[in-house]
N, C-alpha and C. Protein backbone atom coordinates (compact mmCIF):
# COMPACT_ATOMS: atom_id res chain seq x y z
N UNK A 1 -3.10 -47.41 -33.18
CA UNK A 1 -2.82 -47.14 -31.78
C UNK A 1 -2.00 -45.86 -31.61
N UNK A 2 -0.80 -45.68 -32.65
CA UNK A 2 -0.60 -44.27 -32.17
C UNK A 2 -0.97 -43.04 -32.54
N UNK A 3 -1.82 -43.27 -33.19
CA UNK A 3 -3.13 -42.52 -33.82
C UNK A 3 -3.76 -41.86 -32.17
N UNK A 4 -4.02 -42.57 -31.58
CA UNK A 4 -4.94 -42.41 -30.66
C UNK A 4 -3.89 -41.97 -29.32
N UNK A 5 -2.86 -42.30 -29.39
CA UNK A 5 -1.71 -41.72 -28.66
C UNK A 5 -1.01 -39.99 -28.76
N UNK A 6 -1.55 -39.92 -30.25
CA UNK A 6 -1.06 -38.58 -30.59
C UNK A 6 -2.21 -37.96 -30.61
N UNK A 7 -3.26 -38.17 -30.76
CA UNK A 7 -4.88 -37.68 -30.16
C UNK A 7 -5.19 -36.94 -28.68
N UNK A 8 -4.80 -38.01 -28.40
CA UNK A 8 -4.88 -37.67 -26.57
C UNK A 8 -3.60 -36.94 -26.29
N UNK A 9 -2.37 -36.90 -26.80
CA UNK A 9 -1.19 -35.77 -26.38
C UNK A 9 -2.10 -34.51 -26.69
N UNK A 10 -2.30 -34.25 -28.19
CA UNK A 10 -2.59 -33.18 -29.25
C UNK A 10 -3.87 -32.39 -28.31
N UNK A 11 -4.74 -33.15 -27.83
CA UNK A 11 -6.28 -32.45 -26.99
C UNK A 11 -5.85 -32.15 -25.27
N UNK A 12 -4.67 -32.79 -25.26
CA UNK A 12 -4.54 -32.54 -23.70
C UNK A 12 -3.68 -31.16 -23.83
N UNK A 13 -3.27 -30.32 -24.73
CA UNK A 13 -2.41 -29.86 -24.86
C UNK A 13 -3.57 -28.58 -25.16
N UNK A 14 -4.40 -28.79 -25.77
CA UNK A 14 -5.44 -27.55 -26.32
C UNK A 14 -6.26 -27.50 -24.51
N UNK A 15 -6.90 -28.34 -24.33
CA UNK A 15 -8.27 -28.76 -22.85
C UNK A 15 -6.73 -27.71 -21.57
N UNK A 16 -5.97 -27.81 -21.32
CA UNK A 16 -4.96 -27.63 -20.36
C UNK A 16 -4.64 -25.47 -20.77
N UNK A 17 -4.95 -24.96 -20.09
CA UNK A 17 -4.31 -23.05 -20.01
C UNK A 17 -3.19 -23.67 -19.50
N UNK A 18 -2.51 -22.31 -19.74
CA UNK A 18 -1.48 -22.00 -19.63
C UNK A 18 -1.71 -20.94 -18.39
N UNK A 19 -1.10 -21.06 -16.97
CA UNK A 19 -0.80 -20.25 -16.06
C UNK A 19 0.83 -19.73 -15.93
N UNK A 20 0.95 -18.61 -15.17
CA UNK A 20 2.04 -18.32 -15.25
C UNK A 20 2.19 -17.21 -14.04
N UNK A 21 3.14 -17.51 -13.72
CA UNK A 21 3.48 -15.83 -12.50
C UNK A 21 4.44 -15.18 -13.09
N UNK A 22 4.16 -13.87 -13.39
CA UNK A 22 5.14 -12.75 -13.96
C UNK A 22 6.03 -11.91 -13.19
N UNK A 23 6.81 -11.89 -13.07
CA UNK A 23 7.47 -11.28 -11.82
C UNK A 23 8.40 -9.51 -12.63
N UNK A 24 8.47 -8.62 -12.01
CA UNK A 24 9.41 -7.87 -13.02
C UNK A 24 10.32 -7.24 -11.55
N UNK A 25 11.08 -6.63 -11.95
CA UNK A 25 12.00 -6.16 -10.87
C UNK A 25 12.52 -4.15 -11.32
N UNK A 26 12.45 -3.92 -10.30
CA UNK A 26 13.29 -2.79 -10.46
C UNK A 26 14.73 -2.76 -10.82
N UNK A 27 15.50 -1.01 -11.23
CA UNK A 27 16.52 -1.14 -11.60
C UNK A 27 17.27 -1.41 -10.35
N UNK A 28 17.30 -1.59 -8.73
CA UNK A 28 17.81 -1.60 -8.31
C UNK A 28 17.77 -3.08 -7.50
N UNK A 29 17.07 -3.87 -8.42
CA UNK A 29 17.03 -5.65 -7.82
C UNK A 29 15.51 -5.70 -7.25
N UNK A 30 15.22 -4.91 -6.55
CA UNK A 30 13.88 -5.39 -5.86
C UNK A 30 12.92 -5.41 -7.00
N UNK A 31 11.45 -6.50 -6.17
CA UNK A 31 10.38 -6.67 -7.21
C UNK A 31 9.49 -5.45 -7.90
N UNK A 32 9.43 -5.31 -8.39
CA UNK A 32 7.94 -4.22 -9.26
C UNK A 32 6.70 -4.82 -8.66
N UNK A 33 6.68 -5.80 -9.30
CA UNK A 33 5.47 -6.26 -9.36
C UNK A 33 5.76 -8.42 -9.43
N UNK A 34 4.84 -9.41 -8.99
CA UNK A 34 4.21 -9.81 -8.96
C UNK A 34 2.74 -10.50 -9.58
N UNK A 35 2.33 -10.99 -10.55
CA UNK A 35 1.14 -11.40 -11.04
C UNK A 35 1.20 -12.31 -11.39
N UNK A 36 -0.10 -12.91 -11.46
CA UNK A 36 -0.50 -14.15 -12.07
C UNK A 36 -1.13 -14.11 -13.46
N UNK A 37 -1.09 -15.29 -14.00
CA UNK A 37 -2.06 -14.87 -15.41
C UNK A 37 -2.40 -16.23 -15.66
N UNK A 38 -3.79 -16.39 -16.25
CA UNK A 38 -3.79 -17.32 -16.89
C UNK A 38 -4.19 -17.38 -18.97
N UNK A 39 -3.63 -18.11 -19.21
CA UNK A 39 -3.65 -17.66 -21.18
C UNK A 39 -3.52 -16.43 -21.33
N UNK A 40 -2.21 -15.59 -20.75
CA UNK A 40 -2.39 -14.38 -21.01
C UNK A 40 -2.71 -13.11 -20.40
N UNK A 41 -4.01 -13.37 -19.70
CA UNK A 41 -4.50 -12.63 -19.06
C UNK A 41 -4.45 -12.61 -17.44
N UNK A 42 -4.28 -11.50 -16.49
CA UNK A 42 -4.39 -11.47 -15.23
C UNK A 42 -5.62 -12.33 -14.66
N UNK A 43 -5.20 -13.13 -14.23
CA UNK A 43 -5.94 -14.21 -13.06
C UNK A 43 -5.63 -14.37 -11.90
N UNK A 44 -5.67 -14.32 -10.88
CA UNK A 44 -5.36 -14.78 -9.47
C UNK A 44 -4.63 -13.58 -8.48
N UNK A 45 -3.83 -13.86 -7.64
CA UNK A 45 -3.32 -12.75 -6.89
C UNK A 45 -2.42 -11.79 -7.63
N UNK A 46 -2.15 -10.86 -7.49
CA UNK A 46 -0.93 -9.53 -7.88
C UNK A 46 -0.70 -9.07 -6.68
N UNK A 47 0.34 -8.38 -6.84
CA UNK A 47 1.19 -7.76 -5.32
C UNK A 47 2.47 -6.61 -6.16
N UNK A 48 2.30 -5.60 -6.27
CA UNK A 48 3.01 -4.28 -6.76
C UNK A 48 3.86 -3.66 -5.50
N UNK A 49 5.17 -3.57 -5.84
CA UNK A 49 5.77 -2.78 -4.21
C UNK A 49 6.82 -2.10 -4.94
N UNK A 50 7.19 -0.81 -4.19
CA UNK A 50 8.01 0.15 -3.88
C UNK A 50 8.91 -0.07 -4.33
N UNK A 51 9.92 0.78 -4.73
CA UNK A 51 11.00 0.60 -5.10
C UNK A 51 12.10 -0.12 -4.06
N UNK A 52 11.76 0.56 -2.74
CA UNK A 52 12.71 0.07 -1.44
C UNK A 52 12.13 -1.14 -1.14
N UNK A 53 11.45 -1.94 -1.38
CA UNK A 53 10.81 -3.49 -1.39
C UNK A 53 9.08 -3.64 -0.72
N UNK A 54 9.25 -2.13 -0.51
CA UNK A 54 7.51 -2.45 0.80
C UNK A 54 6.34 -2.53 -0.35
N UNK A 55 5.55 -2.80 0.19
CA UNK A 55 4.46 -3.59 -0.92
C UNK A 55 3.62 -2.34 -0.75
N UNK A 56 2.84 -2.17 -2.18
CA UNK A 56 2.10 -0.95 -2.58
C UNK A 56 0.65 -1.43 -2.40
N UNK A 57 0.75 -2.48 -3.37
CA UNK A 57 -0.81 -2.94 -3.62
C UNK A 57 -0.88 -4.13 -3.54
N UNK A 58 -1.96 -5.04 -2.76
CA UNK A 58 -1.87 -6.36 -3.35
C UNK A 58 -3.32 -6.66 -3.28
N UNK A 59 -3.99 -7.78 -4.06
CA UNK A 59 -5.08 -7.49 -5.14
C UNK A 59 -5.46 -8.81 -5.63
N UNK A 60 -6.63 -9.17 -6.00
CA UNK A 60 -6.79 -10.26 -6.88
C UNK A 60 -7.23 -9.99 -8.40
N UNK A 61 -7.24 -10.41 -9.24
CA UNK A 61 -8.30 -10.36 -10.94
C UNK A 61 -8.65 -11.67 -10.95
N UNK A 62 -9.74 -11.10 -11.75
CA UNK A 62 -10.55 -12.64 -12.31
C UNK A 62 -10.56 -11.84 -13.68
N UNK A 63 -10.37 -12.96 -14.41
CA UNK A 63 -10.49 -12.63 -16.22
C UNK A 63 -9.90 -10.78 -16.45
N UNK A 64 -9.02 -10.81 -15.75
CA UNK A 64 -8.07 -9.60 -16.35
C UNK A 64 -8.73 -8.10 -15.46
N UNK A 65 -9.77 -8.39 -14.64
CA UNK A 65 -10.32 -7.32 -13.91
C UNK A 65 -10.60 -7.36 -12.05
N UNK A 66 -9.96 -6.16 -12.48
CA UNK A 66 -9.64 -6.66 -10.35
C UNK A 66 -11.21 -7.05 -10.21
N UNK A 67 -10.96 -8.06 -8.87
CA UNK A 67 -12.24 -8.75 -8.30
C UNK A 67 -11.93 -9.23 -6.59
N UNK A 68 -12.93 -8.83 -5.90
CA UNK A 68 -12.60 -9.18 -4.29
C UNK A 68 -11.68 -7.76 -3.46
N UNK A 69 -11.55 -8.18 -2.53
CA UNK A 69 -10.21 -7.50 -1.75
C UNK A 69 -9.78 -6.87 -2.43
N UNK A 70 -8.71 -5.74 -1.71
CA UNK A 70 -7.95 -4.94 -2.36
C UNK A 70 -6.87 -4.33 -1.33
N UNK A 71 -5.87 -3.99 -1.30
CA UNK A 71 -5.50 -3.41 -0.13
C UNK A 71 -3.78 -2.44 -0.41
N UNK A 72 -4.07 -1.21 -0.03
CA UNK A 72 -2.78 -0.33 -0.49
C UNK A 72 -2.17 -0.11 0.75
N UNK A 73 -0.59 0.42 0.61
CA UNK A 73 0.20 0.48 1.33
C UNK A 73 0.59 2.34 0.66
N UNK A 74 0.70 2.79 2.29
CA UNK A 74 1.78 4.12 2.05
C UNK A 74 3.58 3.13 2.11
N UNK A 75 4.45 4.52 1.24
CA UNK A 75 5.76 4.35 1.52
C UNK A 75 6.37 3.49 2.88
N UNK A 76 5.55 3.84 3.97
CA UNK A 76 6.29 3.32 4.83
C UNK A 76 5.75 2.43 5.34
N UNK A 77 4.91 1.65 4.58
CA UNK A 77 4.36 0.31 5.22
C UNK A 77 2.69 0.51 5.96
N UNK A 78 2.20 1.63 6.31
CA UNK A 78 1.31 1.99 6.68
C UNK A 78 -0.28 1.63 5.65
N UNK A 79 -0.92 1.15 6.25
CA UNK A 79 -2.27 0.84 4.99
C UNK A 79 -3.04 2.21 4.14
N UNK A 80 -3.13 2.26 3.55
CA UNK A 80 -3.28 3.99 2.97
C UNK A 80 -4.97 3.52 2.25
N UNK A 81 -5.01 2.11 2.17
CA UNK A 81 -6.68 2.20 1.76
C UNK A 81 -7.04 0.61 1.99
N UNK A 82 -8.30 0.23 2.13
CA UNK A 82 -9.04 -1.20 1.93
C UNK A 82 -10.46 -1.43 1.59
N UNK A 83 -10.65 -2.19 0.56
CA UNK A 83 -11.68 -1.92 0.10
C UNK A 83 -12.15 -3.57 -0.85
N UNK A 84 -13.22 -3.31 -1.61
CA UNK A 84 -13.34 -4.70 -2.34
C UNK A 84 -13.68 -3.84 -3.73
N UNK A 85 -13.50 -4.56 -4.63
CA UNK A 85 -14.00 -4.63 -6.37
C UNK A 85 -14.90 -5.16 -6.57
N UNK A 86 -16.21 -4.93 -7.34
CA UNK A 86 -17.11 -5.68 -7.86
C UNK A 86 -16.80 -6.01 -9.70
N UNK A 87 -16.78 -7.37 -9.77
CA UNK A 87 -16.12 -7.94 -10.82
C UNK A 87 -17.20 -7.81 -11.92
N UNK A 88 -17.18 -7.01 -13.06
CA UNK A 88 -18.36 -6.69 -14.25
C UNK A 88 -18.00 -7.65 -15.02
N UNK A 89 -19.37 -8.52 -15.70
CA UNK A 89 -18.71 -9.41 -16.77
C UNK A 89 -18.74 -7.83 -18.21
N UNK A 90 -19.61 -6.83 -18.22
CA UNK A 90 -19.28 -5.87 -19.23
C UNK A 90 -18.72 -4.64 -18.80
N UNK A 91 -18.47 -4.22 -19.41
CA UNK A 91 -17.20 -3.14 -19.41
C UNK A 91 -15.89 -3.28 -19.45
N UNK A 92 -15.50 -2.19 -19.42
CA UNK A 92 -13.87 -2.84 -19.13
C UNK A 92 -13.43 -2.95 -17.59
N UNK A 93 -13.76 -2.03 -17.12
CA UNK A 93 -13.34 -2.04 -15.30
C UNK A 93 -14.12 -2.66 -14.57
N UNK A 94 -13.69 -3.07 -13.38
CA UNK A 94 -14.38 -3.58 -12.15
C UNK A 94 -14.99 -2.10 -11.68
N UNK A 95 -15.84 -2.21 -10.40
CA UNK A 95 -16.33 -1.09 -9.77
C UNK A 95 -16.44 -1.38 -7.75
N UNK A 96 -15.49 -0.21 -7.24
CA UNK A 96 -15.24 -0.21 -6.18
C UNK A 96 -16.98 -0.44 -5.42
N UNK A 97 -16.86 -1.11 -4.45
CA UNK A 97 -18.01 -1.40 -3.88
C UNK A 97 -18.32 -1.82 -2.48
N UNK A 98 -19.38 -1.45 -1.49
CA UNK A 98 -19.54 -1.22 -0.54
C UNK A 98 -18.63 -1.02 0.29
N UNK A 99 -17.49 -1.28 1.35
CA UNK A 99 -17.17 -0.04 2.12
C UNK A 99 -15.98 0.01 2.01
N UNK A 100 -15.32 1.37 1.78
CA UNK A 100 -13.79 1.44 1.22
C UNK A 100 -13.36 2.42 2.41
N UNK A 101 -11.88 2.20 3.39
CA UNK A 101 -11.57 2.95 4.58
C UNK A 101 -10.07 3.54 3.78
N UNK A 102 -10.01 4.76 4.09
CA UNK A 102 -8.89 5.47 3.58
C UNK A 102 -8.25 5.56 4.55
N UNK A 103 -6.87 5.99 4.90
CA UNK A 103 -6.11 6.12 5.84
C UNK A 103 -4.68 7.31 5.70
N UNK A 104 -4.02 7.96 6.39
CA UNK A 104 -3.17 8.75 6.16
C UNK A 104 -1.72 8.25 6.40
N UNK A 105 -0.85 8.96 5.98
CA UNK A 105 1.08 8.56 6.02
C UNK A 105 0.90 7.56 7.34
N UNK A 106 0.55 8.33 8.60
CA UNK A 106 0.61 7.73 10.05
C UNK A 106 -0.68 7.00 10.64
N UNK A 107 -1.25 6.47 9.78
CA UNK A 107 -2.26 5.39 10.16
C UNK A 107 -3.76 5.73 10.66
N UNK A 108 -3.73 7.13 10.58
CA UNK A 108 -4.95 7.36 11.27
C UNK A 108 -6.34 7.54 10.02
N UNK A 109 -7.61 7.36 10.29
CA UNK A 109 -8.39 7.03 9.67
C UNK A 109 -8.58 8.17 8.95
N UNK A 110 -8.93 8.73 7.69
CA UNK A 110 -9.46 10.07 7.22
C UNK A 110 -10.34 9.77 6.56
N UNK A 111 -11.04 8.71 5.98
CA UNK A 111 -12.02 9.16 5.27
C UNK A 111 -12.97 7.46 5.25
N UNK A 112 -13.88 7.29 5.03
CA UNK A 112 -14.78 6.19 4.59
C UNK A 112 -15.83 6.10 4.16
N UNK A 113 -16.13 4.94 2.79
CA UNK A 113 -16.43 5.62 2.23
C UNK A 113 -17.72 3.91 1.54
N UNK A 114 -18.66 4.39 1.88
CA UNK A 114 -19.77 3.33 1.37
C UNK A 114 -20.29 3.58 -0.06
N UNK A 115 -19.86 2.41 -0.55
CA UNK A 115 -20.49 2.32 -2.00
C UNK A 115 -21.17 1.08 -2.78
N UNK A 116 -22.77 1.90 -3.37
CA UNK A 116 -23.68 0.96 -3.66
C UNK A 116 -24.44 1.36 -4.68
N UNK A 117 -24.10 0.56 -5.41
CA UNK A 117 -24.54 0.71 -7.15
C UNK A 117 -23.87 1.91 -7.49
N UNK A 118 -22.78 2.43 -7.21
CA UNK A 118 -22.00 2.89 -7.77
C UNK A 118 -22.03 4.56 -7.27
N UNK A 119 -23.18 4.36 -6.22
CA UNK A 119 -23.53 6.02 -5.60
C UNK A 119 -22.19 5.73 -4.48
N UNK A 120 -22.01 6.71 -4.05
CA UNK A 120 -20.76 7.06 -2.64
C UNK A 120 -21.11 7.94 -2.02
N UNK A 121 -21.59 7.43 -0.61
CA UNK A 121 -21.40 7.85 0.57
C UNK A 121 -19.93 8.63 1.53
N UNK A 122 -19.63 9.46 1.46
CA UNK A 122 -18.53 9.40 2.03
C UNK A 122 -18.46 10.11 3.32
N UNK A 123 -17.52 9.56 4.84
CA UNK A 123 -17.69 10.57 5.80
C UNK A 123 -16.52 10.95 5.71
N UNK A 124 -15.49 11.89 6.86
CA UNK A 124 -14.25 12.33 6.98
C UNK A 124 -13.82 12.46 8.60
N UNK A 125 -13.15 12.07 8.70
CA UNK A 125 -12.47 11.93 10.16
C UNK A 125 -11.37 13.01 10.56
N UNK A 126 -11.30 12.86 11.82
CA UNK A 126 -10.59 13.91 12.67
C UNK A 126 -9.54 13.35 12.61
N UNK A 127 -8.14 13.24 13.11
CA UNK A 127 -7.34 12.50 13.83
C UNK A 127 -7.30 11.58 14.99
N UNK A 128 -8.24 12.41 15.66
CA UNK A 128 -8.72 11.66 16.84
C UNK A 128 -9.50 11.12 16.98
N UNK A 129 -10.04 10.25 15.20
CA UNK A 129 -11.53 9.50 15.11
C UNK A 129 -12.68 10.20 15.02
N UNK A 130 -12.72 11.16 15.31
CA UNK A 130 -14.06 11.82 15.80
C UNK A 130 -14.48 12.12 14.42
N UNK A 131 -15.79 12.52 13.85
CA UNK A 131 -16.25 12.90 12.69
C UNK A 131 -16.32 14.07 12.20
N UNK A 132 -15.54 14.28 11.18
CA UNK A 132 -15.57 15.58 10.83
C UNK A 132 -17.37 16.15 10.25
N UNK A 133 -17.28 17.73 10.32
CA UNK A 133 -18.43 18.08 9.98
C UNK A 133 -19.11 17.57 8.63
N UNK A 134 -20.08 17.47 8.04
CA UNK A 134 -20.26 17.48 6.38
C UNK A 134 -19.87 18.23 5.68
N UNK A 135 -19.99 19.49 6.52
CA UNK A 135 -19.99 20.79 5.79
C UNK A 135 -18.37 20.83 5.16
N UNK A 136 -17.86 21.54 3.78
CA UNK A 136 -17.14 21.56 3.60
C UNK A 136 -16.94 22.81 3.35
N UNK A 137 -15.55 23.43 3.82
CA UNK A 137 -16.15 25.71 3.83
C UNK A 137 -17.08 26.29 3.90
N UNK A 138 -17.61 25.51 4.73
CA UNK A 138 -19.16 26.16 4.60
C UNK A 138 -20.12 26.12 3.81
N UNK A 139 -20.29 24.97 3.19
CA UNK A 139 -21.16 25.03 2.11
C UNK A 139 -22.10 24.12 2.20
C-alpha cells in the first residue's frame, strides 16, 4: 500500500509543470518587467515598463514565442504601436502579422501597416489623418 502511495506522490509530481511569474525590478524600486513561464519557458502574459513605472510593452508567449496581441507604450503613456504575432511552431521568432498601427510621442497616427505572409504593406499619415503621398523624395 505505500508502494502505491509513493507512486501516485512520485507521477503527480513529474504529470504537474511548474508555472511561475517572474517579476524583476529596477534600481529605483519600480517593476522591469513582469512574466510568466511555464517549466522554464515564457508562457502566458508579460508586461515590461519604464523605469518611472509606465508600462512599455505588454504581450502574450506561447512556448517561449510572442503569440496574439501586442501592444507598446511611448514614455508618457501614449500607445506608440498595436499589432498581433503569428506564433511559428519552426523557427525561432514569431512573425508580425496582418495589421500593425504605429503612432507618435502625442498620439497621432503615422504609419500602418498590413502584413501577409510576411509581405508589408505600409501607408503614412499626416497629423491630421490625412494620407501621406507614396512617394518618398520623389521617388
Amino acid at each position: 500500500m505505500k508502494y502505491i502511495i509513493f507512486f501516485f506522490l512520485l507521477s503527480s509530481f513529474f504529470v504537474f509543470s511548474q508555472s511561475e511569474v517572474k517579476i524583476e525590478y529596477w534600481d529605483n524600486g519600480e517593476i522591469l518587467s513582469q512574466v510568466h513561464y511555464k517549466d522554464g519557458i515564457r508562457e502566458g502574459s508579460c508586461r515590461y515598463y519604464y523605469k518611472n513605472g509606465i508600462m512599455m510593452t505588454e504581450g502574450f508567449y506561447l512556448n517561449g514565442k510572442m503569440s496574439g496581441y501586442w501592444h507598446s507604450f511611448h514614455l508618457n503613456g501614449n500607445i506608440e504601436s498595436k499589432g498581433k504575432y503569428d506564433y511559428r511552431n519552426s523557427g525561432v521568432y514569431s512573425q508580425k502579422t496582418g495589421k500593425w498601427i504605429y503612432y507618435d510621442f502625442d498620439g497621432y497616427k503615422i504609419s500602418e501597416s498590413t502584413i501577409i505572409l510576411g509581405i508589408e504593406n505600409i501607408k503614412f499619415y499626416n497629423k491630421d489623418g490625412s494620407l501621406k503621398s507614396n512617394l518618398l523624395n520623389g521617388c
